[in-house]
C-alpha atoms as a PDB file:
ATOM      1  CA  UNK A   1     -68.731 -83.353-145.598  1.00  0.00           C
ATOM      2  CA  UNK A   2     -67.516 -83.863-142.170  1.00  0.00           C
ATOM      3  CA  UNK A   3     -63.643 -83.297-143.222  1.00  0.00           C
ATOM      4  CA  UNK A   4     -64.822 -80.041-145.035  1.00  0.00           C
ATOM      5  CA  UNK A   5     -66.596 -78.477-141.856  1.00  0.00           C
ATOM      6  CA  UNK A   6     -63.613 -79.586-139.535  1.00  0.00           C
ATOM      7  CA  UNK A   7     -61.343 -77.352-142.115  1.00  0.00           C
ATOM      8  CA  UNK A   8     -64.033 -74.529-142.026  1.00  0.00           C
ATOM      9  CA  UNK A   9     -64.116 -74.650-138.177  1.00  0.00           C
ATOM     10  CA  UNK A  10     -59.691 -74.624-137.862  1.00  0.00           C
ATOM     11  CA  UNK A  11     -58.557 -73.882-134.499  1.00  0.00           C
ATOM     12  CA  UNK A  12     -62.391 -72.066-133.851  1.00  0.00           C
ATOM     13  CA  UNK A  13     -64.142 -73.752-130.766  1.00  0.00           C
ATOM     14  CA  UNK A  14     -67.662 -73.011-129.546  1.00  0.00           C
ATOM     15  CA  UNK A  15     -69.876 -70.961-131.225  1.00  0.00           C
ATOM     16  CA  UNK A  16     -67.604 -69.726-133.908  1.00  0.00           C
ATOM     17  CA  UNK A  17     -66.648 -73.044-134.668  1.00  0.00           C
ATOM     18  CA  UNK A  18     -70.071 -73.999-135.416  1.00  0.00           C
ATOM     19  CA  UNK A  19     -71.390 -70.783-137.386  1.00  0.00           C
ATOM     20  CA  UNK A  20     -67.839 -71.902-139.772  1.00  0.00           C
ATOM     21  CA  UNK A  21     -68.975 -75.248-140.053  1.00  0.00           C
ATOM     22  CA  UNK A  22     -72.349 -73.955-140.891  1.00  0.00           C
ATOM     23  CA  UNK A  23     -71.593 -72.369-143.276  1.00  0.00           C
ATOM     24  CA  UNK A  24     -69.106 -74.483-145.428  1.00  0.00           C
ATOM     25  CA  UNK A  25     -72.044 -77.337-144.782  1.00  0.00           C
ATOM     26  CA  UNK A  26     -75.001 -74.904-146.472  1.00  0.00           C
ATOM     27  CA  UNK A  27     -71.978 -74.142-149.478  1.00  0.00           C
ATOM     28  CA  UNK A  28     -71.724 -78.336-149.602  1.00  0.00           C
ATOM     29  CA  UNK A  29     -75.398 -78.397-150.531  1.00  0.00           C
ATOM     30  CA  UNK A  30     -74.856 -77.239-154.083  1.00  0.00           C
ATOM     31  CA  UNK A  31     -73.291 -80.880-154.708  1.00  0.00           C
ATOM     32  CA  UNK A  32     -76.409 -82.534-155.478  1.00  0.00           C
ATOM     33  CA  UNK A  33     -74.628 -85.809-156.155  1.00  0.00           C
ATOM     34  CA  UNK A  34     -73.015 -86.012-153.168  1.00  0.00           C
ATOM     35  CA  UNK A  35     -76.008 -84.966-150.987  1.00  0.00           C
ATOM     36  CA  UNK A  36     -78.219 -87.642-153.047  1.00  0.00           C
ATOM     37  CA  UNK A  37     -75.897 -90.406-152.208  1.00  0.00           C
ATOM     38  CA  UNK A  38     -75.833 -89.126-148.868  1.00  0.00           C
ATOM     39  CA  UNK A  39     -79.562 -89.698-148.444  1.00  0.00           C
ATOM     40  CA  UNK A  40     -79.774 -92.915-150.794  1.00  0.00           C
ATOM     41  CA  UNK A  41     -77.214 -94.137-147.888  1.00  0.00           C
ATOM     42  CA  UNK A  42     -79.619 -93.576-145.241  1.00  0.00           C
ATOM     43  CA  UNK A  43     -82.649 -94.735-147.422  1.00  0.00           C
ATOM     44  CA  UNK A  44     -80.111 -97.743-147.818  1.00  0.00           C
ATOM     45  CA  UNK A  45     -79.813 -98.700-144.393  1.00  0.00           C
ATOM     46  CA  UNK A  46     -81.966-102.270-144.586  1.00  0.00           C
ATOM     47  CA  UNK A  47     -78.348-103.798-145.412  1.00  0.00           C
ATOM     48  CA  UNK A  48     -76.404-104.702-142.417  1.00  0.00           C
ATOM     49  CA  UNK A  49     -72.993-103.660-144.208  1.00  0.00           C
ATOM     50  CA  UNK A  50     -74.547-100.248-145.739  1.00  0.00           C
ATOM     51  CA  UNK A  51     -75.821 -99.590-142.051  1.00  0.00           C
ATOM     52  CA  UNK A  52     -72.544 -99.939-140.598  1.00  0.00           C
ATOM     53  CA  UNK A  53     -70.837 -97.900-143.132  1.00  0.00           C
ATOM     54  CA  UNK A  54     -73.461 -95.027-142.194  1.00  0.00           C
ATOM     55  CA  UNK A  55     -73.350 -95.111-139.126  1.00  0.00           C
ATOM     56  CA  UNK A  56     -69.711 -95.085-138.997  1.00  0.00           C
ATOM     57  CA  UNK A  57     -69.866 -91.493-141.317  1.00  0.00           C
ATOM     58  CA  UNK A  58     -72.696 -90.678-138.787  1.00  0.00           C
ATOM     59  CA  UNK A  59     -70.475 -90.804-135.812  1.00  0.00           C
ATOM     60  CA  UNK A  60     -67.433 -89.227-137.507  1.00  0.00           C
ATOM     61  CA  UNK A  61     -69.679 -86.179-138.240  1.00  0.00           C
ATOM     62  CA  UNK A  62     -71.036 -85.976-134.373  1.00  0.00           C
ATOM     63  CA  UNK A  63     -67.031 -86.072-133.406  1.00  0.00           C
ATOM     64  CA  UNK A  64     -66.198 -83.353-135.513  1.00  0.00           C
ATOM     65  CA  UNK A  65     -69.022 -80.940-134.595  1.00  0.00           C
ATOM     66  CA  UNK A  66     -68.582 -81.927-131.003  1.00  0.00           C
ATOM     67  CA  UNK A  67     -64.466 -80.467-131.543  1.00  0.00           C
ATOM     68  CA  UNK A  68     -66.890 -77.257-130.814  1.00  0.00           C
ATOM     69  CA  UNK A  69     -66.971 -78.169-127.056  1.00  0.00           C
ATOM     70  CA  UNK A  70     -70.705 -77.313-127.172  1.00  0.00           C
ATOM     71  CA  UNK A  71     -73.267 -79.147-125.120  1.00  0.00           C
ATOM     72  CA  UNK A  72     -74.435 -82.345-126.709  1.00  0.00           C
ATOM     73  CA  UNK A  73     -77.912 -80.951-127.479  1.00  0.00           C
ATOM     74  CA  UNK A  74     -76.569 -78.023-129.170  1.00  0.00           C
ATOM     75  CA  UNK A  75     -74.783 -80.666-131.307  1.00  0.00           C
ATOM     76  CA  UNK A  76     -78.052 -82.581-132.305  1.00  0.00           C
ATOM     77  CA  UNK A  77     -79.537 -79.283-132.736  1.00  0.00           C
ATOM     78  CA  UNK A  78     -77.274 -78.290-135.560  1.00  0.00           C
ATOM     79  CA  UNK A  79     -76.870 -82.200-137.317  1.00  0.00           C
ATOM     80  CA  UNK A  80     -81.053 -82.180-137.007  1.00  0.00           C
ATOM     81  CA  UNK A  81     -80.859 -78.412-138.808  1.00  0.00           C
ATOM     82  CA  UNK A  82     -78.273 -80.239-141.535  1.00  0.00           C
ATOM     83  CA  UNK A  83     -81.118 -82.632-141.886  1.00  0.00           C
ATOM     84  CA  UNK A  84     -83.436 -80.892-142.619  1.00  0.00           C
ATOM     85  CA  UNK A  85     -81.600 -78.200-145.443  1.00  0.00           C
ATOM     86  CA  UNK A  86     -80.449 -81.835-146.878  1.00  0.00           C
ATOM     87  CA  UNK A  87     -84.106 -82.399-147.376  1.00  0.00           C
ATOM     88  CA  UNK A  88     -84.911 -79.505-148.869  1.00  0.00           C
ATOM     89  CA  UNK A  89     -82.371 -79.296-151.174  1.00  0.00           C
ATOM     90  CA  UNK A  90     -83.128 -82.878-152.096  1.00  0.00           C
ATOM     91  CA  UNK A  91     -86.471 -82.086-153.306  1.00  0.00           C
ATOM     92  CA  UNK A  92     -85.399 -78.884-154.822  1.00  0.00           C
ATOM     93  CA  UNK A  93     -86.971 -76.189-152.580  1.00  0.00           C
ATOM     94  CA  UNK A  94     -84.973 -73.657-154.694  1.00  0.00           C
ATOM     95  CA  UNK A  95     -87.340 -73.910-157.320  1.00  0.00           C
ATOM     96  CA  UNK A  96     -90.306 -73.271-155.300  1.00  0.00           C
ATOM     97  CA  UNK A  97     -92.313 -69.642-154.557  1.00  0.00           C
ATOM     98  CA  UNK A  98     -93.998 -71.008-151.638  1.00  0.00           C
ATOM     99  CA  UNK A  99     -93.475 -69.665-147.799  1.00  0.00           C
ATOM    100  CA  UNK A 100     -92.571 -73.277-146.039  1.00  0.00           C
ATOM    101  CA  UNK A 101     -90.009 -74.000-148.762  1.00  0.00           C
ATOM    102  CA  UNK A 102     -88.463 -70.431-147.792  1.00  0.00           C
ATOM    103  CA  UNK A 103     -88.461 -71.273-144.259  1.00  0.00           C
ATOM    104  CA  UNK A 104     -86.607 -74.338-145.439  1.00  0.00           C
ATOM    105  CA  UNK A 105     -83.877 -72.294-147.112  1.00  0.00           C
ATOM    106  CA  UNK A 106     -83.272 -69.602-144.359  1.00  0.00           C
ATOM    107  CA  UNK A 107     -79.820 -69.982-143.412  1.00  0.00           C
ATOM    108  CA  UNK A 108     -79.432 -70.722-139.870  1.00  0.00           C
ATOM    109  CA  UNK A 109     -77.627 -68.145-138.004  1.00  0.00           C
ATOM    110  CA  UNK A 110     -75.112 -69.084-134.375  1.00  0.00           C
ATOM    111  CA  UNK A 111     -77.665 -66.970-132.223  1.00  0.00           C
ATOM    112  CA  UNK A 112     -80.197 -69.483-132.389  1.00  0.00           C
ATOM    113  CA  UNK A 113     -77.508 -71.846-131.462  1.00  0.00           C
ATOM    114  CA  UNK A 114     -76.860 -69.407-128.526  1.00  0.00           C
ATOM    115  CA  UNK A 115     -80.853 -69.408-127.651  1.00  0.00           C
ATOM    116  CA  UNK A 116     -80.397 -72.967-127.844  1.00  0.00           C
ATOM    117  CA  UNK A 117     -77.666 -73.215-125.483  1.00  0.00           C
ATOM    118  CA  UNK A 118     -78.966 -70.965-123.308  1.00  0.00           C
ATOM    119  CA  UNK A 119     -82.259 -72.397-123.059  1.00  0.00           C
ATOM    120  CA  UNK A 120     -80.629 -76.122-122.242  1.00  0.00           C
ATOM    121  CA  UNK A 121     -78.759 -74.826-119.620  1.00  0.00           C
ATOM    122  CA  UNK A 122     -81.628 -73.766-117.350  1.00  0.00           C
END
């Protein structure tokens, strides 16, 4: 996943980088095995070796969405936004009619990542 946003993002920095990355991360959803293991890794994390192996695919995706130069709550903003869609689409929100699971789907658009910037910078 983190290899596939740093191609999305290219030579983009800041903002742009980010909505890229974004976007190439909500496409990487569809892969339901791959975003199942992802989780079952976490879920996984009682094992000293499976821990380290996380964590070390944890950082690498923090160093590539931090090649955006933005501010390191911006950062944790987006990964906590990743989070949650992961989630969602773990659970299948896609199938639902309900109002929270469509809040859970909205695609998350770079101004909020520009409200949050702005806001932490006060």
């Amino acid at each position: 996943m983190a290899d596939g946003m740093q191609e999305a993002a290219g030579t983009a920095t800041g903002l742009d980088a980010l909505a890229a990355m974004g976007g190439r991360y909500y496409d990487l959803l569809a892969d339901r095995t791959t975003l199942l293991l992802q989780l079952q890794g976490f879920a996984a994390c009682g094992d000293e070796d499976v821990r380290r192996a996380v964590r070390g695919r944890m950082g690498r995706m923090w160093d590539v969405v931090a090649t955006t130069g933005l501010e390191p709550v911006t950062i944790k903003s987006f990964l906590a936004f990743g989070m949650l869609l992961d989630s969602g689409a773990a659970v299948d929100v896609a199938a639902l009619d309900e109002p929270w699971a469509a809040g859970i789907r909205t695609r998350i658009e770079p101004g909020l990542f520009r409200h949050i910037t702005t806001a932490t910078n006060r």
